[in-house]
C-alpha atoms as a PDB file:
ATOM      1  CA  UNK A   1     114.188  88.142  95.189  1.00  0.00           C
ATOM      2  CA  UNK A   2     114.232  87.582  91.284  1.00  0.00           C
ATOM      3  CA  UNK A   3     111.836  90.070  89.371  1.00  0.00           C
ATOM      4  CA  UNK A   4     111.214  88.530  85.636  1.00  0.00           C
ATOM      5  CA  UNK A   5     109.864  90.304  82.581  1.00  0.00           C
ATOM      6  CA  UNK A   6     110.643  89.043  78.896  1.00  0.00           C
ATOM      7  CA  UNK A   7     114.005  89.443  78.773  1.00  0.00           C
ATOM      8  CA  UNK A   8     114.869  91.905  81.764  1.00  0.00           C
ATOM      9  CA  UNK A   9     115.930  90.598  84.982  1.00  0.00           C
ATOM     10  CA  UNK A  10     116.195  92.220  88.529  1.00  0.00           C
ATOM     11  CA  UNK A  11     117.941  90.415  91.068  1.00  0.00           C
ATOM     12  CA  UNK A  12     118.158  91.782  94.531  1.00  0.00           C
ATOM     13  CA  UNK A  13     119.281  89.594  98.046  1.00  0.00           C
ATOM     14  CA  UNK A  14     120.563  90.459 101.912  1.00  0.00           C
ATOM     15  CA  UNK A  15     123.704  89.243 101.382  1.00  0.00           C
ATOM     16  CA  UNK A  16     126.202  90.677  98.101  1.00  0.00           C
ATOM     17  CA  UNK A  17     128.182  87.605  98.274  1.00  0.00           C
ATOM     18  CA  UNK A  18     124.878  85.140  97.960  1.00  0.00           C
ATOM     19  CA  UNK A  19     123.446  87.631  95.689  1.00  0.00           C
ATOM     20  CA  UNK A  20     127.282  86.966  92.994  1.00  0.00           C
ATOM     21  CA  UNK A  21     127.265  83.384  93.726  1.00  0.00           C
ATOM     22  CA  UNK A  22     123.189  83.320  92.285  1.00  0.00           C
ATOM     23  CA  UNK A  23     124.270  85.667  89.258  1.00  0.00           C
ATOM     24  CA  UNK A  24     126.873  83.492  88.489  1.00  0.00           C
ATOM     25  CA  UNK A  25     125.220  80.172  88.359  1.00  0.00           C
ATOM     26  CA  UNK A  26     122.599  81.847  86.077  1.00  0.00           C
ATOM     27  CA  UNK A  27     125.370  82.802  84.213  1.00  0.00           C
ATOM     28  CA  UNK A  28     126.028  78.948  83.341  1.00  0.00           C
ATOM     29  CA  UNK A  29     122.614  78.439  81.746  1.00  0.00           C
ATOM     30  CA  UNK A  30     121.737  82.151  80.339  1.00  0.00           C
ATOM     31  CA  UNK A  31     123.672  84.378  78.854  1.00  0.00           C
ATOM     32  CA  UNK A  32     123.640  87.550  81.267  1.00  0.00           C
ATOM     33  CA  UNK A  33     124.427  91.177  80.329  1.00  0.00           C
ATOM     34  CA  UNK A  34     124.851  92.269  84.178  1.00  0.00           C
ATOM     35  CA  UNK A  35     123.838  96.462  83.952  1.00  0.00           C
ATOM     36  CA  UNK A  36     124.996  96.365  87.743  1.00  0.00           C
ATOM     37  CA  UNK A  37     122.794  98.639  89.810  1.00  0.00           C
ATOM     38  CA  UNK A  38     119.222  99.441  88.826  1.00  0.00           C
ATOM     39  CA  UNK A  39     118.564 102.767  87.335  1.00  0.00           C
ATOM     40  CA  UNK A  40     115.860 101.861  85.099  1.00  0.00           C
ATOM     41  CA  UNK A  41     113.512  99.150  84.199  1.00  0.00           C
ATOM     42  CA  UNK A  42     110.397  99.178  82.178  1.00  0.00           C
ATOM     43  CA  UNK A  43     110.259 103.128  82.136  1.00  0.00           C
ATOM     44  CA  UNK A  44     110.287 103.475  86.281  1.00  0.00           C
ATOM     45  CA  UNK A  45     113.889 104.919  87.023  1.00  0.00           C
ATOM     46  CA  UNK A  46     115.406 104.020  89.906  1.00  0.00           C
ATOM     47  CA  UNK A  47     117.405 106.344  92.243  1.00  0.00           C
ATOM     48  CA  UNK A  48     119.056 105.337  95.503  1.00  0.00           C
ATOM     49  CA  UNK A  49     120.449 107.376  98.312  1.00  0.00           C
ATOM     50  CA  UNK A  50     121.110 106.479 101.994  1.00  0.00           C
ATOM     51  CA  UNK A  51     117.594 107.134 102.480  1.00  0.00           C
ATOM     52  CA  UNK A  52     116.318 104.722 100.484  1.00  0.00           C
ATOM     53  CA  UNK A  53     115.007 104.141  97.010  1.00  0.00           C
ATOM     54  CA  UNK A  54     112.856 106.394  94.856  1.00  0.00           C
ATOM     55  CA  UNK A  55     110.705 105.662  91.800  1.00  0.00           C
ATOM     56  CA  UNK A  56     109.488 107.448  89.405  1.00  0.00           C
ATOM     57  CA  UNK A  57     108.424 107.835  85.665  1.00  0.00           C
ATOM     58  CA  UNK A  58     109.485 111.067  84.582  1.00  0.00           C
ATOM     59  CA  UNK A  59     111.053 110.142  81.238  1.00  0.00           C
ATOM     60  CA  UNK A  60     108.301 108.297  80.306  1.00  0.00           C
ATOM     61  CA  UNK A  61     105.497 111.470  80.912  1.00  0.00           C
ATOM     62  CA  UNK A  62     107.986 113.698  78.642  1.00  0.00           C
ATOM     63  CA  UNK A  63     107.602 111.294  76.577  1.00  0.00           C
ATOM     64  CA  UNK A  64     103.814 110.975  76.654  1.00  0.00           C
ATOM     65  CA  UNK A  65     103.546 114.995  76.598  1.00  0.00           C
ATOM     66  CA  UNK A  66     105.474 114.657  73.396  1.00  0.00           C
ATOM     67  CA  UNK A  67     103.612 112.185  71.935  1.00  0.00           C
ATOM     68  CA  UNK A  68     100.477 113.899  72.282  1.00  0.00           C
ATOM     69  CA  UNK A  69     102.008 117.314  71.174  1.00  0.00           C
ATOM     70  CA  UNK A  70     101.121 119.251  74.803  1.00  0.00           C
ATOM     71  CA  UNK A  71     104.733 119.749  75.926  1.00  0.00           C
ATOM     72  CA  UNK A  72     103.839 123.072  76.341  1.00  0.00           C
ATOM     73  CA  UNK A  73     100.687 123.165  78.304  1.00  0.00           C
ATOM     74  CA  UNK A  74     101.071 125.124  81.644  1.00  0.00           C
ATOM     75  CA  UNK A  75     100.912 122.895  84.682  1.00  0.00           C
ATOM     76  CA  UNK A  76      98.037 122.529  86.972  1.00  0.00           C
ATOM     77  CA  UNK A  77      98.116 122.389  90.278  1.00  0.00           C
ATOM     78  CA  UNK A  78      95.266 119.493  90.832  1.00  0.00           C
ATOM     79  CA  UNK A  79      94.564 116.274  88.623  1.00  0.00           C
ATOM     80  CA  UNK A  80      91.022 117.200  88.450  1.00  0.00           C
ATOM     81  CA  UNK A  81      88.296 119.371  89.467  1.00  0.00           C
ATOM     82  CA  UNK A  82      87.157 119.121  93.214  1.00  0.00           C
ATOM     83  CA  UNK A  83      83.613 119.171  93.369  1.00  0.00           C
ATOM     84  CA  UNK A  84      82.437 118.615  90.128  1.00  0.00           C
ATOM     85  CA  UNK A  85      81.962 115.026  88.855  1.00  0.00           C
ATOM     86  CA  UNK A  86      82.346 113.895  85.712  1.00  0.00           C
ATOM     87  CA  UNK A  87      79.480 112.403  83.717  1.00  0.00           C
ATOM     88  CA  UNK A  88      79.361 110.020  80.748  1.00  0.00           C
ATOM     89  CA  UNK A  89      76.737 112.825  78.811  1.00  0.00           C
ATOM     90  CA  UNK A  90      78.863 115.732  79.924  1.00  0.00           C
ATOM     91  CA  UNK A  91      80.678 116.846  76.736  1.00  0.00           C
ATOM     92  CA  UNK A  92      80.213 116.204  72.694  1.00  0.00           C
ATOM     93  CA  UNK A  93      81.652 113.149  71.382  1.00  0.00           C
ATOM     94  CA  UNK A  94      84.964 112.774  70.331  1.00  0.00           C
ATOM     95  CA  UNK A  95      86.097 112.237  66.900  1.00  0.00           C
ATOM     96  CA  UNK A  96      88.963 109.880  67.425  1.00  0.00           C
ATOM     97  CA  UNK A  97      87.720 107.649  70.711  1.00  0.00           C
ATOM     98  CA  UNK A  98      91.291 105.469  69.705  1.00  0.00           C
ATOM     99  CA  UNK A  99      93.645 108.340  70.377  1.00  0.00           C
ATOM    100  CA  UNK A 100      91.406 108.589  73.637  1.00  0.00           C
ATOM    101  CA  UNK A 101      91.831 105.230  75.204  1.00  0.00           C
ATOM    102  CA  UNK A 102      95.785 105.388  73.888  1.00  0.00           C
ATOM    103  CA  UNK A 103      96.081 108.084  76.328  1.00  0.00           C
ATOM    104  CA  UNK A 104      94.214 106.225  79.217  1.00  0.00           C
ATOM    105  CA  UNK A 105      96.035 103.456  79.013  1.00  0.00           C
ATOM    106  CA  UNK A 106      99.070 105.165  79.368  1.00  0.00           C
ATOM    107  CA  UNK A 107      97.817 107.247  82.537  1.00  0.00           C
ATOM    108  CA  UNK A 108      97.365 103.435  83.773  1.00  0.00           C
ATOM    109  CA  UNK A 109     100.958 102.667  83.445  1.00  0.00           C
ATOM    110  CA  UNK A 110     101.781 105.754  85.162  1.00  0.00           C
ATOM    111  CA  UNK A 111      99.991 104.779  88.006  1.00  0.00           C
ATOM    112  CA  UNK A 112     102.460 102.096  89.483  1.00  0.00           C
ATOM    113  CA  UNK A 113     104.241 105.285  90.729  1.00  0.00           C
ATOM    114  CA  UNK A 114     101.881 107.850  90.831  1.00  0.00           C
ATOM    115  CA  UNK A 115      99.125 107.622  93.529  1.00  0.00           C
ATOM    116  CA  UNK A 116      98.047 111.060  93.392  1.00  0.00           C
ATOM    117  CA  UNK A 117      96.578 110.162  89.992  1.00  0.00           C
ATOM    118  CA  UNK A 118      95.075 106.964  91.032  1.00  0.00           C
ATOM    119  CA  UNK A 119      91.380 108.427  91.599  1.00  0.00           C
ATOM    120  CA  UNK A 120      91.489 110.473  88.278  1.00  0.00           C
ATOM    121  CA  UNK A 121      92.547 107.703  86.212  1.00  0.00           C
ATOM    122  CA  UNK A 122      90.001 105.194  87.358  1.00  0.00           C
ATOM    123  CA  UNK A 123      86.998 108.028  86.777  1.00  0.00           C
ATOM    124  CA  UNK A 124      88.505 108.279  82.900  1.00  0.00           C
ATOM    125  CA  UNK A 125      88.907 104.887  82.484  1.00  0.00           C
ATOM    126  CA  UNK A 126      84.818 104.407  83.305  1.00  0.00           C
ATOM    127  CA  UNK A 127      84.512 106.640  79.942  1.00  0.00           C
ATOM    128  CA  UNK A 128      86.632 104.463  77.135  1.00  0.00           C
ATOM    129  CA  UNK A 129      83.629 102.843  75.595  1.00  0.00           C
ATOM    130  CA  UNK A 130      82.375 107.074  74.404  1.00  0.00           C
ATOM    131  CA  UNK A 131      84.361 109.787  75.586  1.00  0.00           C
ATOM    132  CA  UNK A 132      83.694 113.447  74.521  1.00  0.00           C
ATOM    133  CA  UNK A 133      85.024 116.614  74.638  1.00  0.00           C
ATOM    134  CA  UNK A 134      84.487 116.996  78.758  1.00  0.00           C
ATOM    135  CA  UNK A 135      86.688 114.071  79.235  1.00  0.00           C
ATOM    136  CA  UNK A 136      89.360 115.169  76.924  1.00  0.00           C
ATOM    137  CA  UNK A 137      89.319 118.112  78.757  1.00  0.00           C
ATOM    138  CA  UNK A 138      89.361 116.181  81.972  1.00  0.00           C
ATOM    139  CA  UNK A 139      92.601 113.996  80.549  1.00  0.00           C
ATOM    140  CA  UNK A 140      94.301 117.317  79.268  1.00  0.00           C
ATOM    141  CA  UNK A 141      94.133 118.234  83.201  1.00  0.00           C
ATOM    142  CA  UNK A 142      95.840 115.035  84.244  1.00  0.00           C
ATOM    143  CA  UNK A 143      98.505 115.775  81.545  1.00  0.00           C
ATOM    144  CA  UNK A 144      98.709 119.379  83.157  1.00  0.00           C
ATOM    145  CA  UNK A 145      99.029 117.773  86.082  1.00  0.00           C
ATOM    146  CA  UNK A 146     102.481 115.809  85.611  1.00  0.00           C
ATOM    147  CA  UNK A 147     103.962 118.127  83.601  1.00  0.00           C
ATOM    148  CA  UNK A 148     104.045 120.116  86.701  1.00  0.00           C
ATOM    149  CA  UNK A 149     104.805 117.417  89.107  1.00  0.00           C
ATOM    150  CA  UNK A 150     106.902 115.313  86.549  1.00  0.00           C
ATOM    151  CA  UNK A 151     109.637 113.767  88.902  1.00  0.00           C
ATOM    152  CA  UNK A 152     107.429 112.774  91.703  1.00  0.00           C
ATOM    153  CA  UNK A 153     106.465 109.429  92.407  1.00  0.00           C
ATOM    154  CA  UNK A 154     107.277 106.458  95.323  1.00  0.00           C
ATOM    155  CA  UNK A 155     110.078 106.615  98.240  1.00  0.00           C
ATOM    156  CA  UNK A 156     110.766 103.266  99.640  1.00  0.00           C
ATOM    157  CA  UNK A 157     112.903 103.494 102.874  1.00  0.00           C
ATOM    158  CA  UNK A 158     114.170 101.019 105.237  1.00  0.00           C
ATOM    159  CA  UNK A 159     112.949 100.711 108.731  1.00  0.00           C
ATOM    160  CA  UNK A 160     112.941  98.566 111.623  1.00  0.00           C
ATOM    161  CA  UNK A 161     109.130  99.363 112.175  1.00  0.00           C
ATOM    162  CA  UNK A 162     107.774  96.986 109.608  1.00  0.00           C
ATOM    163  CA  UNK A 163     103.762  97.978 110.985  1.00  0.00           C
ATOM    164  CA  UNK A 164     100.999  97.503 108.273  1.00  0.00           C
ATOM    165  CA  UNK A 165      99.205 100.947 108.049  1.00  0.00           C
ATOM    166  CA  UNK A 166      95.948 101.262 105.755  1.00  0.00           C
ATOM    167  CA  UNK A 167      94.038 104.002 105.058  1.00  0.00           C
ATOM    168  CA  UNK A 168      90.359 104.126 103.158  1.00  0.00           C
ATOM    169  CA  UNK A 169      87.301 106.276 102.167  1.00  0.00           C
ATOM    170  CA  UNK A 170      84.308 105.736 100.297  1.00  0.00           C
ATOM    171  CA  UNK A 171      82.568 108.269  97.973  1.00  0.00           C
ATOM    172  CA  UNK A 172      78.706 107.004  98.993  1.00  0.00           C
ATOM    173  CA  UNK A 173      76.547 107.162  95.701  1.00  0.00           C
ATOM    174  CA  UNK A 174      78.823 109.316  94.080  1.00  0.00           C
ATOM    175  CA  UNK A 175      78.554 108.618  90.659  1.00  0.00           C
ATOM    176  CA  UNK A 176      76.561 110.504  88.617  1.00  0.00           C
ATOM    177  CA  UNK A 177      75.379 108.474  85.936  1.00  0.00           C
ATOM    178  CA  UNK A 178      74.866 104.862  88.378  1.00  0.00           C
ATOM    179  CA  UNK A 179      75.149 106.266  91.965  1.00  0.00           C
ATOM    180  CA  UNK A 180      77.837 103.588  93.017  1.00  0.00           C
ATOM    181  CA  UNK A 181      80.073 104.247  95.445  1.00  0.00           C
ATOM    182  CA  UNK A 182      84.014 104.597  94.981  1.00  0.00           C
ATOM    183  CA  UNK A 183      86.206 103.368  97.032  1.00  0.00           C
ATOM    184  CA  UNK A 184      90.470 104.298  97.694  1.00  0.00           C
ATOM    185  CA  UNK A 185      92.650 102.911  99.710  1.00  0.00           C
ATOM    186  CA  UNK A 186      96.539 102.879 100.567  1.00  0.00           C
ATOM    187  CA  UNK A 187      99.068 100.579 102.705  1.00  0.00           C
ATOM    188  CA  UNK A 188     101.629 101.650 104.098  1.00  0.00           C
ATOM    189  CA  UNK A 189     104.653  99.329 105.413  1.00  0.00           C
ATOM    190  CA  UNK A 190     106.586 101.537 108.037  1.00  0.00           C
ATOM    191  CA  UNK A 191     107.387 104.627 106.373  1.00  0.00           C
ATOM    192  CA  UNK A 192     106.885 103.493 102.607  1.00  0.00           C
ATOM    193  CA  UNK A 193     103.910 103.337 100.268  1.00  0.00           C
ATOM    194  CA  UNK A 194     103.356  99.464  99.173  1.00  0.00           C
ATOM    195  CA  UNK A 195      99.680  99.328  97.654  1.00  0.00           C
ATOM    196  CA  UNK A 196      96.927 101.511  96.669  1.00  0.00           C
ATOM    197  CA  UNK A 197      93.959 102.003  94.434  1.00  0.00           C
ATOM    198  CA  UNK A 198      90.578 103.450  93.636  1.00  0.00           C
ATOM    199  CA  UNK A 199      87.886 102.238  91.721  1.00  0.00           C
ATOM    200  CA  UNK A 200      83.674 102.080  91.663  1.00  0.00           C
END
């Protein structure tokens, strides 16, 4: 398998000695820097043990907590409220929407490892076009959120039992402000996580 972005490169294959003979033919055309195994690429780090491989984006949420000067917020045990949905009037408008959708767009990024944020996410991202005080507030939570579960994020292990698993639910009418419905899912391959979303 050959993963391609810009000017990083992840090579992976079965077989080691397939897998030097490939890196060494691209050698001939491009010049490689070879970083031998993958710790880190694109701000997921990469850790592998002899149960498999874990991935996760702690480096880049200090980074985000430092960048919007909350290092020291104390950690919350949820994402969001349960029970209480969020509204697009809930809230007083914010001065700096841009600072806003910054933030939300990061959360995005952090969602290629984080499923637990999936849901939370997708209900802020509904808000870019005027978000207030309420969602702010809402976004601060998230923040909470990974500060206290910072290193979490997606074990992939290897298995013989390569069964496709999925799992869904459906919020009916659960929207406030348009009563649609939002949906979440996940897919499991074996034992390891391998798709999942949320959205109206």
């Amino acid at each position: 398998m050959l993963l391609i972005y810009v000017d990083d490169i992840i090579i992976t294959r079965n077989s080691s000695r397939e897998l030097n003979l490939f890196i060494i033919k691209l050698n001939k055309t491009f010049s490689l820097k070879d970083l031998e195994p993958l710790n880190y690429f694109l701000g997921i780090e990469v850790f592998r043990d002899n149960t498999g491989i874990y991935l996760s984006q702690g480096k880049y949420i200090a980074e985000l907590l430092q960048k919007v000067e909350l290092t020291n917020l104390k950690p919350s045990p949820m994402p969001m409220v349960a029970g209480k949905p969020l509204s697009l009037s809930d809230g007083e408008p914010l001065n700096s929407p841009t600072a806003y959708r910054s933030i939300i767009g990061a959360l995005q990024y952090l969602s290629h490892t984080r499923p637990d944020i999936s849901f939370a996410v997708n209900k802020l991202s509904q808000i870019l076009k005027a978000p207030t005080t309420a969602h702010w507030n809402a976004t601060k939570r998230v923040l909470r959120y990974l500060k206290g579960t910072m290193y979490h994020g997606i074990h992939i292990s290897p298995g013989t039992q390569l069964n496709l698993v999925g799992f869904s639910d459906v919020g009916w009418a659960c929207c406030p402000d348009d009563r649609q419905s939002i949906v979440g899912y996940c897919v499991y391959m074996g034992d390891s996580l391998i798709s999942w979303s949320s959205k109206k």
